[in-house]
Protein backbone atom coordinates (compact mmCIF):
# COMPACT_ATOMS: atom_id res chain seq x y z
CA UNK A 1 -5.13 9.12 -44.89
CA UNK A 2 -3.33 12.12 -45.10
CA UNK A 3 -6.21 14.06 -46.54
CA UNK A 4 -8.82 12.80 -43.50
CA UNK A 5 -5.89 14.40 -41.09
CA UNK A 6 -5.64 17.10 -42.95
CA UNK A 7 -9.05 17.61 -42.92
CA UNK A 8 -9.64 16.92 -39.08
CA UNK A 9 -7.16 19.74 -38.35
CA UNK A 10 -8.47 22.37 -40.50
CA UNK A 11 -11.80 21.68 -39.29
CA UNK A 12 -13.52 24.40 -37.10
CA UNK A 13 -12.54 21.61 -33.86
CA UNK A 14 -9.26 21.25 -35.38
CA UNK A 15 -8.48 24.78 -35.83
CA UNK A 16 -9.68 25.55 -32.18
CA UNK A 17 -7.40 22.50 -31.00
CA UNK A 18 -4.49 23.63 -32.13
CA UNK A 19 -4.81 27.37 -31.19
CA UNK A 20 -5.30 25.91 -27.66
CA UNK A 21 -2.42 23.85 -27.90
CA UNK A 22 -0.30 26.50 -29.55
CA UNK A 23 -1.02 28.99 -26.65
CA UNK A 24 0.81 28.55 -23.23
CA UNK A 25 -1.50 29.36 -21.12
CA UNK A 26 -3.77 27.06 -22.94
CA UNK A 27 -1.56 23.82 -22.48
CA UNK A 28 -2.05 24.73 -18.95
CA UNK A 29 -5.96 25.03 -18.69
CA UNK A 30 -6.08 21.88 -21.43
CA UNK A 31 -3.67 19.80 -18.62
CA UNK A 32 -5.20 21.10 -15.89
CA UNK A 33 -8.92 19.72 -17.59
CA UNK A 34 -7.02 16.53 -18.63
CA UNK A 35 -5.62 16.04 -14.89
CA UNK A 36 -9.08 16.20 -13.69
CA UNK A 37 -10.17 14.06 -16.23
CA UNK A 38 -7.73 11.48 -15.47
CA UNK A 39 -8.70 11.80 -11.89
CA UNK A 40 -12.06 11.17 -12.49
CA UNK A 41 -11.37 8.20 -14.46
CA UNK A 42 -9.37 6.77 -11.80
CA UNK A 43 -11.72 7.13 -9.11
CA UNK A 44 -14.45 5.22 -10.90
CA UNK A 45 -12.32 2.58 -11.71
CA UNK A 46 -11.82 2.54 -8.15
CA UNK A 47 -15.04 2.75 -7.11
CA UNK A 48 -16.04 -0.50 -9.43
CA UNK A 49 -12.97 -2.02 -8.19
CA UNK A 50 -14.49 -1.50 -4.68
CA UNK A 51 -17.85 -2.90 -5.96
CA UNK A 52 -16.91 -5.57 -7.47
CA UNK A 53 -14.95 -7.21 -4.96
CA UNK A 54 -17.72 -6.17 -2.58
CA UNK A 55 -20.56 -8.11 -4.56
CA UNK A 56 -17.70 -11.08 -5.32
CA UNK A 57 -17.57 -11.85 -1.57
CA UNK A 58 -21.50 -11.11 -1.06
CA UNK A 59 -21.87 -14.01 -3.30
CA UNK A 60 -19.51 -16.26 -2.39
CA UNK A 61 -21.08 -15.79 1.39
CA UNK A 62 -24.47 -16.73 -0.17
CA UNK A 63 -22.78 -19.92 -2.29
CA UNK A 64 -20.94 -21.46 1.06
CA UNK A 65 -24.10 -20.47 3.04
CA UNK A 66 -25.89 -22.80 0.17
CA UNK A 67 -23.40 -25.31 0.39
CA UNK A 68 -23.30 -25.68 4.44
CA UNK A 69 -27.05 -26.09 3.86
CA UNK A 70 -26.84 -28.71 1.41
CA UNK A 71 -24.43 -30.56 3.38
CA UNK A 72 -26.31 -30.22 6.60
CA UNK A 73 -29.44 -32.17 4.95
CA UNK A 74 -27.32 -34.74 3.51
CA UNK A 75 -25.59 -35.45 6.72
CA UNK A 76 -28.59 -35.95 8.78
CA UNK A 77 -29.81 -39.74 8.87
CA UNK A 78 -33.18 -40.80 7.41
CA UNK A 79 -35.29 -42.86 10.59
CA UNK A 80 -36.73 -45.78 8.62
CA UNK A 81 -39.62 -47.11 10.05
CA UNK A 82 -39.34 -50.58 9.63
CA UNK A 83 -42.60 -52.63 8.55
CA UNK A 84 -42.67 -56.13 11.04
């Protein structure tokens, strides 16, 4: 395990990770891209949140719509004609 870190770090991404880390003015660009990553993030998981709750209601509009159909065809009586 300590060999595959060890590895990851003193590969070329590893190397150029922690030189960007190490460097002050680094931390700040890498926050400043993680902030707007975050951000990002966030704002699609708001957007689906939006979405989702948008086509929730859409269908449940079309499953009472269903319903108040169904129920209006079984409420209205049959005329039997009657055979005399």
């Amino acid at each position: 395990m300590f060999e595959e870190l060890f590895g990851a770090l003193t590969g070329k991404w590893g190397i150029a990770a922690l030189v960007l880390l190490a460097l002050p003015a680094s931390r700040k660009a890498v926050r400043t891209v993680a902030r707007e990553a975050v951000r990002a993030g966030i704002a699609v998981g708001e957007g689906a949140k939006d979405l989702y709750a948008e086509l929730k209601e859409e269908a449940s509009d079309v499953v009472a719509e269903v319903k108040a159909e169904r129920h209006q065809n079984h409420a209205k009586p049959t005329a039997h004609k009657s055979h005399d």
